[in-house]
C-alpha atoms as a PDB file:
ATOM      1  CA  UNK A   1      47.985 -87.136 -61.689  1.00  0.00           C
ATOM      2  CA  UNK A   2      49.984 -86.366 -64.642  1.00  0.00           C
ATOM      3  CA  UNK A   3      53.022 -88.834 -63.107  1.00  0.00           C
ATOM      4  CA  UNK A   4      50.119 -91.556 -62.907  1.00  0.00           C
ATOM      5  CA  UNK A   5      49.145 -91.033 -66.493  1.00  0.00           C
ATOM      6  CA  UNK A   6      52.607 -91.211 -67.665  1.00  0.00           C
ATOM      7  CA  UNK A   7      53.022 -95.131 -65.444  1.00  0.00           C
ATOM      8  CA  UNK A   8      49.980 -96.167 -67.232  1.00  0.00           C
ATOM      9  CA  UNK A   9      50.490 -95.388 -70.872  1.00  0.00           C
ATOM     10  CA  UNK A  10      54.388 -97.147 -70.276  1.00  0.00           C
ATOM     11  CA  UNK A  11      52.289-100.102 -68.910  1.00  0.00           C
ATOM     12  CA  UNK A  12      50.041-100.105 -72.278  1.00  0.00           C
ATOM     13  CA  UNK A  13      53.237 -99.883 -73.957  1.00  0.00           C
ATOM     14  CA  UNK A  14      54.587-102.489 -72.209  1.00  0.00           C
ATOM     15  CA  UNK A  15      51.541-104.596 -72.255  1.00  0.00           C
ATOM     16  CA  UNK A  16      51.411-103.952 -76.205  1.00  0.00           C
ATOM     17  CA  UNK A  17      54.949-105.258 -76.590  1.00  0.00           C
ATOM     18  CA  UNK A  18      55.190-107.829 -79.436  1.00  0.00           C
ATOM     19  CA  UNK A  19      58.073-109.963 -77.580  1.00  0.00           C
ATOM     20  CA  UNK A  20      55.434-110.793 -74.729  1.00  0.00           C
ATOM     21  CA  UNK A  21      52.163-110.652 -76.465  1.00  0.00           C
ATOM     22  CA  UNK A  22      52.470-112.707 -79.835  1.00  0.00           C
ATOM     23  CA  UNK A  23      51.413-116.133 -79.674  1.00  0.00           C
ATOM     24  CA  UNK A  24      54.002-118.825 -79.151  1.00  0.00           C
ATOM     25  CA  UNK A  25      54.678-120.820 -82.239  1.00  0.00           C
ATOM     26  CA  UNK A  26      52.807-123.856 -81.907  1.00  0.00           C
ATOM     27  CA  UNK A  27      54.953-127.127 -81.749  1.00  0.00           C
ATOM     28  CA  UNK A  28      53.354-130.197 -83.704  1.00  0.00           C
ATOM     29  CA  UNK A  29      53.655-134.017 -82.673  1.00  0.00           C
ATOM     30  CA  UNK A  30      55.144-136.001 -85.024  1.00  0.00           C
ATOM     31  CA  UNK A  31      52.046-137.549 -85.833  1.00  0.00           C
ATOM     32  CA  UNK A  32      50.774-134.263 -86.654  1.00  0.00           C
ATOM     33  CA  UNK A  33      53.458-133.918 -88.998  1.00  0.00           C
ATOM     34  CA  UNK A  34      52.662-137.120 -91.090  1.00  0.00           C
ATOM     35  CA  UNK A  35      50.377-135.604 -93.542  1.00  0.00           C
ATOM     36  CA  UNK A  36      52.936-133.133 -94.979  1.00  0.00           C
ATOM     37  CA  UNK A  37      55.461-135.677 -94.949  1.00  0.00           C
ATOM     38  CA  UNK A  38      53.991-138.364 -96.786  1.00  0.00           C
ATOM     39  CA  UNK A  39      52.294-135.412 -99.475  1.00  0.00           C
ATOM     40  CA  UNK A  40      56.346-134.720 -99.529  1.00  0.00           C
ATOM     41  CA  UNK A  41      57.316-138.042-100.148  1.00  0.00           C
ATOM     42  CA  UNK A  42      54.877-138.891-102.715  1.00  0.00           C
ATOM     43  CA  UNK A  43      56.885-135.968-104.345  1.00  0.00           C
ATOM     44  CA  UNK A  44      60.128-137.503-104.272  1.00  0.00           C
ATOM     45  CA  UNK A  45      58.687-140.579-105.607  1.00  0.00           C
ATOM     46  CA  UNK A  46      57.543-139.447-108.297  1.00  0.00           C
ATOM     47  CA  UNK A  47      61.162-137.680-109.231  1.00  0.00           C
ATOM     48  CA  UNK A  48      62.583-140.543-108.291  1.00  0.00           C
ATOM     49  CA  UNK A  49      60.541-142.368-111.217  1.00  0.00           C
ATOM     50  CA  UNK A  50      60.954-139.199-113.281  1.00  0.00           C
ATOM     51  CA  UNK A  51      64.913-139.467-112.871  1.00  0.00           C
ATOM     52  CA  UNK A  52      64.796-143.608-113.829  1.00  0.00           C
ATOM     53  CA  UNK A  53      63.017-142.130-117.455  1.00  0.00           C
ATOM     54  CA  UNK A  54      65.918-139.495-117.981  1.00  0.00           C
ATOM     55  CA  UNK A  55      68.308-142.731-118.283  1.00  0.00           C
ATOM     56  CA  UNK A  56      66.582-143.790-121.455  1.00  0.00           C
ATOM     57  CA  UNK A  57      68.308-141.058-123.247  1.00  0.00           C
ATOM     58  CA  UNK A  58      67.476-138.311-121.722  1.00  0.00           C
ATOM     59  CA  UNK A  59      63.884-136.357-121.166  1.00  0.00           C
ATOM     60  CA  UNK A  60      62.786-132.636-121.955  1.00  0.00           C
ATOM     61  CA  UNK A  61      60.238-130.471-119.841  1.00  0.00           C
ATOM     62  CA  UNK A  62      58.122-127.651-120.586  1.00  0.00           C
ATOM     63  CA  UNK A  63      57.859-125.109-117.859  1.00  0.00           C
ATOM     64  CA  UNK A  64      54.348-124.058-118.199  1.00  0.00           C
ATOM     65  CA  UNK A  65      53.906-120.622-119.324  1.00  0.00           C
ATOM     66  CA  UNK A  66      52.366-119.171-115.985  1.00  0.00           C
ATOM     67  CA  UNK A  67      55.936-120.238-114.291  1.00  0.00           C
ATOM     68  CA  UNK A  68      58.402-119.220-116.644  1.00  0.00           C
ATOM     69  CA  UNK A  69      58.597-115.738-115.699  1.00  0.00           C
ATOM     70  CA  UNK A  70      61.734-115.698-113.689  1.00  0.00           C
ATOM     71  CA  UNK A  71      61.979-112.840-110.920  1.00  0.00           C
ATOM     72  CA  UNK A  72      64.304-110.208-111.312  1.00  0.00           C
ATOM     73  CA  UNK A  73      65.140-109.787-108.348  1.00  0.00           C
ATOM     74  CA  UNK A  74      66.648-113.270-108.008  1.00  0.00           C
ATOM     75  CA  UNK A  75      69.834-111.682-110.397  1.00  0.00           C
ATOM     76  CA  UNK A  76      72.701-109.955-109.180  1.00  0.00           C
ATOM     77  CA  UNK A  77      72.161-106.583-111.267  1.00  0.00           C
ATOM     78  CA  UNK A  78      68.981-107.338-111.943  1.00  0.00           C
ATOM     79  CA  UNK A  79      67.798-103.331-112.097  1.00  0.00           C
ATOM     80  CA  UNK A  80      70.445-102.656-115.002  1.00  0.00           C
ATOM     81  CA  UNK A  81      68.210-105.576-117.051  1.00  0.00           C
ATOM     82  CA  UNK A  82      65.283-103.559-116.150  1.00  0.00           C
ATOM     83  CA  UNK A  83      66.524-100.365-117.159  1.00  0.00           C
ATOM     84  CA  UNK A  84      66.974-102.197-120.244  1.00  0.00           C
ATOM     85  CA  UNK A  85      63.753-103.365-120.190  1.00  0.00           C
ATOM     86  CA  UNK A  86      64.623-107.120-120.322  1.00  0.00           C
ATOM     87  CA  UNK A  87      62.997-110.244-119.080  1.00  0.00           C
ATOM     88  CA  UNK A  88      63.569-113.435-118.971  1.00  0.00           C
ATOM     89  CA  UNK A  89      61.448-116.428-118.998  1.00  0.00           C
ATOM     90  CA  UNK A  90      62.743-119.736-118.268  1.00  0.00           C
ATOM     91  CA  UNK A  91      61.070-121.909-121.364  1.00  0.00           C
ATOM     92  CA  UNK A  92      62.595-125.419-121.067  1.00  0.00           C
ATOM     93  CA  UNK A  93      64.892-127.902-118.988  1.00  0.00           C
ATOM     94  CA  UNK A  94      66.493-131.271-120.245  1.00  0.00           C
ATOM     95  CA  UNK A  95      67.919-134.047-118.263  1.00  0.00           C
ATOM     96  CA  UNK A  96      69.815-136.359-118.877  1.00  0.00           C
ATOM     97  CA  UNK A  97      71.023-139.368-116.538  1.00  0.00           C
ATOM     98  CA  UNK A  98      69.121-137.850-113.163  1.00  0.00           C
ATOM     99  CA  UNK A  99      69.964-139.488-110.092  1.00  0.00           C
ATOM    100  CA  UNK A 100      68.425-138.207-106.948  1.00  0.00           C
ATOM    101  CA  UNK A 101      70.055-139.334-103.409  1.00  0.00           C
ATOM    102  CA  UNK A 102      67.975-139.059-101.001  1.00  0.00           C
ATOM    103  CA  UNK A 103      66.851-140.910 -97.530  1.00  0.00           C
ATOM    104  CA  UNK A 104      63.388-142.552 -97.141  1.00  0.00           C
ATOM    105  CA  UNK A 105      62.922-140.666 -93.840  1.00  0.00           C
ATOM    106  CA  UNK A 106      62.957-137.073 -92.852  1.00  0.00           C
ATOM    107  CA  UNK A 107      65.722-135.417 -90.683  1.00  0.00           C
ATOM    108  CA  UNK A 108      64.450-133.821 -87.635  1.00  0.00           C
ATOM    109  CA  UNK A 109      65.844-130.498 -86.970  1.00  0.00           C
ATOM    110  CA  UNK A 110      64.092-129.759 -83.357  1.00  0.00           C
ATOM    111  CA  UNK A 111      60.280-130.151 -84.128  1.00  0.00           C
ATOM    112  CA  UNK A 112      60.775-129.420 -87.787  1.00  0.00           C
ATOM    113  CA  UNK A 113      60.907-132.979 -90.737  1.00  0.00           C
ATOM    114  CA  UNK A 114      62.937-131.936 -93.440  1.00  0.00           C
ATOM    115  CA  UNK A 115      63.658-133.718 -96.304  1.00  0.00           C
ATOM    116  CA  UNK A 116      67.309-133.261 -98.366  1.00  0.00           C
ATOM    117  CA  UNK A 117      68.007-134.448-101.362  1.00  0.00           C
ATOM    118  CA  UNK A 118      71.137-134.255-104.025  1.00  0.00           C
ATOM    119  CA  UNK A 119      70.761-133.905-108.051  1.00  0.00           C
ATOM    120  CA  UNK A 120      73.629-135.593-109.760  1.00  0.00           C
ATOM    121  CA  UNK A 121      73.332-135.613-113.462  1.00  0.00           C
ATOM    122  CA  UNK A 122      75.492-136.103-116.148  1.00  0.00           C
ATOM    123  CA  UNK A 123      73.920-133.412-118.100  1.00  0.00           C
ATOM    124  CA  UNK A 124      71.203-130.506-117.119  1.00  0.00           C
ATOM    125  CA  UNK A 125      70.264-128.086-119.916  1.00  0.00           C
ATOM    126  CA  UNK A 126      68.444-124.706-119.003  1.00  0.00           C
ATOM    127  CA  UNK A 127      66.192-122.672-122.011  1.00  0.00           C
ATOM    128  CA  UNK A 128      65.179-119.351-121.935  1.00  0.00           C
ATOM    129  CA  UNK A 129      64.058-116.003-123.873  1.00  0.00           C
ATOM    130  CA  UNK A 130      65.203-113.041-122.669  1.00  0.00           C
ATOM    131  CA  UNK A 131      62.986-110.285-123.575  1.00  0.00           C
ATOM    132  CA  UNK A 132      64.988-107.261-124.812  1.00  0.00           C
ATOM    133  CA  UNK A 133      63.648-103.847-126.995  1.00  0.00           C
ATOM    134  CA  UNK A 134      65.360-105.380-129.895  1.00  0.00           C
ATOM    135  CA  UNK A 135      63.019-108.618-129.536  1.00  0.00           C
ATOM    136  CA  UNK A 136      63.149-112.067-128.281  1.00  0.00           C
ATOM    137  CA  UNK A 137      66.788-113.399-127.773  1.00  0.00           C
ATOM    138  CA  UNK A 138      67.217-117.625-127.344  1.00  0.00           C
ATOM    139  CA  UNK A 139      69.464-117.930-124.084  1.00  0.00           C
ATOM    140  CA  UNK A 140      70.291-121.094-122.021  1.00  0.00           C
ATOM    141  CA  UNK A 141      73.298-122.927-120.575  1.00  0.00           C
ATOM    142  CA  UNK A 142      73.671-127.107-120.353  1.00  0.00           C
ATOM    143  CA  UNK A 143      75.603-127.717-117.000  1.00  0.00           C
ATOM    144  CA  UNK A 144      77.538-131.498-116.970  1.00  0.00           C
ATOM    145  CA  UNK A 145      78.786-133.845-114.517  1.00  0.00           C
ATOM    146  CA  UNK A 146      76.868-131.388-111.674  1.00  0.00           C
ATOM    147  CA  UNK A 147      75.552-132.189-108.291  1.00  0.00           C
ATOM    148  CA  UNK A 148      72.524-129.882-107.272  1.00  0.00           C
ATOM    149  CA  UNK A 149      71.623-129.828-103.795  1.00  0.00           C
ATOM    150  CA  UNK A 150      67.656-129.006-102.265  1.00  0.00           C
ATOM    151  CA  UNK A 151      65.422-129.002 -99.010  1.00  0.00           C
ATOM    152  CA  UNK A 152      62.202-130.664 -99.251  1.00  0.00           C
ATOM    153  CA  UNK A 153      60.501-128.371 -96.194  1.00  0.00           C
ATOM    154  CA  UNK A 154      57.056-130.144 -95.085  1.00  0.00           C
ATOM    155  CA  UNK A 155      54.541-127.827 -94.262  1.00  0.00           C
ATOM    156  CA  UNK A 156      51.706-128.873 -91.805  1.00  0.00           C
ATOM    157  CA  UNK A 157      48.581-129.426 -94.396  1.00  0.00           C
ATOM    158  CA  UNK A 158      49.924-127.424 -97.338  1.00  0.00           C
ATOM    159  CA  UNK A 159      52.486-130.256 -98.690  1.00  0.00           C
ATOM    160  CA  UNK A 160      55.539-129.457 -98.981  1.00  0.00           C
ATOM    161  CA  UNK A 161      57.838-126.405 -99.743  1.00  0.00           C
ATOM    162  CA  UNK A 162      61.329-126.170-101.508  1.00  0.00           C
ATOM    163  CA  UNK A 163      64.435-124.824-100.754  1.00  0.00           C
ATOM    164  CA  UNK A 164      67.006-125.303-104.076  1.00  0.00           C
ATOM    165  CA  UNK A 165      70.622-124.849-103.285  1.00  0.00           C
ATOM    166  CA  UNK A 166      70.277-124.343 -99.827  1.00  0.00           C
ATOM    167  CA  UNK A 167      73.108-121.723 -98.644  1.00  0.00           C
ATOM    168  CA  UNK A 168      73.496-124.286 -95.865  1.00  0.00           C
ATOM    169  CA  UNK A 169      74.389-126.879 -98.139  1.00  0.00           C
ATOM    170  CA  UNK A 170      76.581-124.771-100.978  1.00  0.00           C
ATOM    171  CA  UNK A 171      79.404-127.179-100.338  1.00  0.00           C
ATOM    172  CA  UNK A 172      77.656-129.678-101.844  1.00  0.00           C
ATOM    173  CA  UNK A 173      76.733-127.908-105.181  1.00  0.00           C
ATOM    174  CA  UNK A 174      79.281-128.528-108.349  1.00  0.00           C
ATOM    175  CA  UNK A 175      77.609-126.750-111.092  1.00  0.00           C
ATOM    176  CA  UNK A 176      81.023-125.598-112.640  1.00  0.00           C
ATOM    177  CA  UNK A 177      81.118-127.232-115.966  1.00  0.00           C
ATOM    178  CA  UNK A 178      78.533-124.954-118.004  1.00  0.00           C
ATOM    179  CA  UNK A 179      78.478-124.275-121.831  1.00  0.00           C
ATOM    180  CA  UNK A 180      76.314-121.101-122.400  1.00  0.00           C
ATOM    181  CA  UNK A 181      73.915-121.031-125.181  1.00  0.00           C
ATOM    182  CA  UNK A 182      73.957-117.136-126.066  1.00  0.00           C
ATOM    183  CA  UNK A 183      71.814-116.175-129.008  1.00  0.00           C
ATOM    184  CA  UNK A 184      71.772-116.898-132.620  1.00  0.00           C
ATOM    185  CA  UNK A 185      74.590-115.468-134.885  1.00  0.00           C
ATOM    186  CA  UNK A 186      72.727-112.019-135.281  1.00  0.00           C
ATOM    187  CA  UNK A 187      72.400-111.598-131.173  1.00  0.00           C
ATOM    188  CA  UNK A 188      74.930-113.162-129.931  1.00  0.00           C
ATOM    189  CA  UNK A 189      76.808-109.924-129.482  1.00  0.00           C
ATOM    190  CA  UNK A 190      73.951-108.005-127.785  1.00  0.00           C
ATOM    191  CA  UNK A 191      73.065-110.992-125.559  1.00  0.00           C
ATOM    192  CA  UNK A 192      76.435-111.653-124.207  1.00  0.00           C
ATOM    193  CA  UNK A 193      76.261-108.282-122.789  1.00  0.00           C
ATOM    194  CA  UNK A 194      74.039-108.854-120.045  1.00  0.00           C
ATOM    195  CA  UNK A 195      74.013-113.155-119.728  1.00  0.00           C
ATOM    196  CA  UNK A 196      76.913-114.437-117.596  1.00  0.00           C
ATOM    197  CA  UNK A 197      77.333-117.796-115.888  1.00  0.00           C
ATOM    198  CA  UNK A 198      75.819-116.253-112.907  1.00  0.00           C
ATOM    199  CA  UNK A 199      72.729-115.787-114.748  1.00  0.00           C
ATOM    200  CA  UNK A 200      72.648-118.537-116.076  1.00  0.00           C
ATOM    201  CA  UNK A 201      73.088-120.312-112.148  1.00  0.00           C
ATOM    202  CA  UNK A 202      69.644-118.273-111.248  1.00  0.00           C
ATOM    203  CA  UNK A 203      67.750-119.408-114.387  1.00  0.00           C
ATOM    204  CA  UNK A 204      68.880-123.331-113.586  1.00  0.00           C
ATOM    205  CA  UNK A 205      67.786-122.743-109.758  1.00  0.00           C
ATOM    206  CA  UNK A 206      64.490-121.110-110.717  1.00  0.00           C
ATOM    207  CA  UNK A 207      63.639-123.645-113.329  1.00  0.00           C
ATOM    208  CA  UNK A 208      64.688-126.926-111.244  1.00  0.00           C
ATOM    209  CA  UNK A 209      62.774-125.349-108.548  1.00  0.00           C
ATOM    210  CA  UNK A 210      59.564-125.142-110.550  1.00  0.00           C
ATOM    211  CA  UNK A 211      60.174-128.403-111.844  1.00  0.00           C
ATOM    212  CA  UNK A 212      60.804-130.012-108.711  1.00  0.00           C
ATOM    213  CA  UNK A 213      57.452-129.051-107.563  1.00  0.00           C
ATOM    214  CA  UNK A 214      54.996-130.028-110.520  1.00  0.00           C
ATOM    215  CA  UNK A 215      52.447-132.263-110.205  1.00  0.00           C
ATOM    216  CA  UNK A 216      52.132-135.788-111.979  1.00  0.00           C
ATOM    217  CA  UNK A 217      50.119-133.986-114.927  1.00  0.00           C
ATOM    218  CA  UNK A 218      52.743-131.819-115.790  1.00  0.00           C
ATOM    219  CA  UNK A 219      55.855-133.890-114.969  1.00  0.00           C
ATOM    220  CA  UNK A 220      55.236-136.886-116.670  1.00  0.00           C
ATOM    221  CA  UNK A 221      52.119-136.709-118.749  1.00  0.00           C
ATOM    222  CA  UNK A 222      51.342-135.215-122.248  1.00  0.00           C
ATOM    223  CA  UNK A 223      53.324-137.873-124.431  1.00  0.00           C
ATOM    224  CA  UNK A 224      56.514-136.793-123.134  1.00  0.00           C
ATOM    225  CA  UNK A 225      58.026-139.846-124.416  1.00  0.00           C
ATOM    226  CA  UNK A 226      58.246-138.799-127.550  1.00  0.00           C
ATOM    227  CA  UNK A 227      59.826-135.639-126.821  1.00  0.00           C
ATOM    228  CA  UNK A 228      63.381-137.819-125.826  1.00  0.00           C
ATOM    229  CA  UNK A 229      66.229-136.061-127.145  1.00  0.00           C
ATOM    230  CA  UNK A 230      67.645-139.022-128.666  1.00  0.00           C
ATOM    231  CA  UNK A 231      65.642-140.227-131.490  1.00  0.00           C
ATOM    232  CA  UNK A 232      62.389-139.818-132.317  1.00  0.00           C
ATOM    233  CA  UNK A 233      58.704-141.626-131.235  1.00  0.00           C
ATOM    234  CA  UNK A 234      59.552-145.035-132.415  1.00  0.00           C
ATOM    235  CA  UNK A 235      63.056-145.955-131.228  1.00  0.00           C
ATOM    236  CA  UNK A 236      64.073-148.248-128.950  1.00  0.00           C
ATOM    237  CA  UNK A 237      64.629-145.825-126.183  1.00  0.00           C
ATOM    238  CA  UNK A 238      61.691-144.443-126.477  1.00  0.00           C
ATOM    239  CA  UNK A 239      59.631-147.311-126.822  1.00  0.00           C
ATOM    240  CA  UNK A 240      61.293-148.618-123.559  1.00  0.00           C
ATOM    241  CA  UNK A 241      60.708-145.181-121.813  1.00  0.00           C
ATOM    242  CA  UNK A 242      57.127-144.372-123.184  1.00  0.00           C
ATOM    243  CA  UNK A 243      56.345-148.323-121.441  1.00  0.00           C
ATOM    244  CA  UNK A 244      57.811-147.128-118.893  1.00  0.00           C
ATOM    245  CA  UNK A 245      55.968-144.093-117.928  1.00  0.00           C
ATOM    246  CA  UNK A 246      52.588-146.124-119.104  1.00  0.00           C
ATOM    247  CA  UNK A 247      53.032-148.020-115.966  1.00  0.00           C
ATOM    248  CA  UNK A 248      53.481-144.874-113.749  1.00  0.00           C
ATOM    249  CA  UNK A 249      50.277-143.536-115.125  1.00  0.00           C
ATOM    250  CA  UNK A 250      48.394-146.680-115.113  1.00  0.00           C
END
């Protein structure tokens, strides 16, 4: 009896064992797929029309405040900042001559659309606060002449999702000319203590990656003509890209 017991509790086990019993993933028809895809390349379009404006001298963003907070956990050493009790929040990005390459269809990968594309800009500056005991401290770093690569990853009726410097696609990524912006005269000492080039790498992948994904509203709207970094509202540049981005709207 007891032998019989033990063969049927190793069946439940077996019966209960996740390899056999989870669902199978369910594969979509292409068809299926064409909702997420075109939601993704609605995306691109719009950066694509985004990166034209940054050619008119160049264009500043403003991470909205609920995404600046970058996570910690995305930095190497990232627990001696929070035994520090820093943070840093990722406050604005500038571009300047964006190009995105990218093809008009997705690449299949099995039954999976994704959608690659490559930054190449001639100038991509990163702002930031860092957080510290002693009080705010201005950080950022302006990258040049960089290529950036990222994964536009269709998801079936959610969009889209983002992959930013793919570890697939590393090879591709030249981020190596970088300036860091450490600090004003009085912190400049304490700051460069705990913001490297590395850092600064995380804080340009988080922030592209938020950017990447904003909507319309938040890209392009909001008078961000005005906001070009050369000149002021009535130049020729930004007469030329405030026109511009009329006709996007409109």
């Amino acid at each position: 009896m007891v032998f019989f017991l033990l063969l049927s509790l190793l069946g439940a086990d077996e019966a209960l064992s996740p390899a056999e019993n989870e669902p199978a993933e369910k594969i979509y028809t292409r068809e299926e797929w064409r909702p997420s895809i075109e939601a993704t390349q609605e995306q691109l379009e719009l950066l694509d029309l985004f990166a034209a404006a940054t050619k008119f001298g160049g264009m500043k963003i403003k991470v909205p405040k609920e995404l600046q907070s970058l996570p910690m956990r995305m930095i190497e050493g990232a627990d001696e900042l929070k035994d520090k009790g820093i943070e840093l929040r990722v406050t604005e990005l500038e571009f300047r001559n964006l190009k995105i390459v990218r093809d008009a269809t997705p690449q299949w990968q099995e039954n999976r659309p994704r959608m690659p594309v490559r930054l190449e800009f001639d100038k991509l500056g990163v702002s930031a606060d860092a957080k510290t005991k002693l009080g705010v401290i201005p950080v950022g770093a302006i990258f040049e002449q960089g290529t950036m690569p990222a994964d536009f990853l269709p998801i079936i009726q959610k969009g889209f999702n983002l992959e930013v410097l793919p570890e697939k696609r590393l090879q591709e990524t030249n981020l190596d000319k970088v300036k860091l912006k450490v600090g004003g005269a009085l912190t400049t000492g304490i700051a460069n203590h705990f913001f490297s080039k590395k850092v600064a790498r995380m804080i340009l992948e988080y922030g592209v990656g938020q950017t990447l994904q904003m909507g319309q509203e938040s890209l392009m709207g909001g008078g961000i003509a005005g906001k070009l970094i050369d000149g002021g509202k009535d130049t020729p540049a930004s007469r030329a890209a405030g026109s511009l981005i009329d006709q996007l709207l409109n």
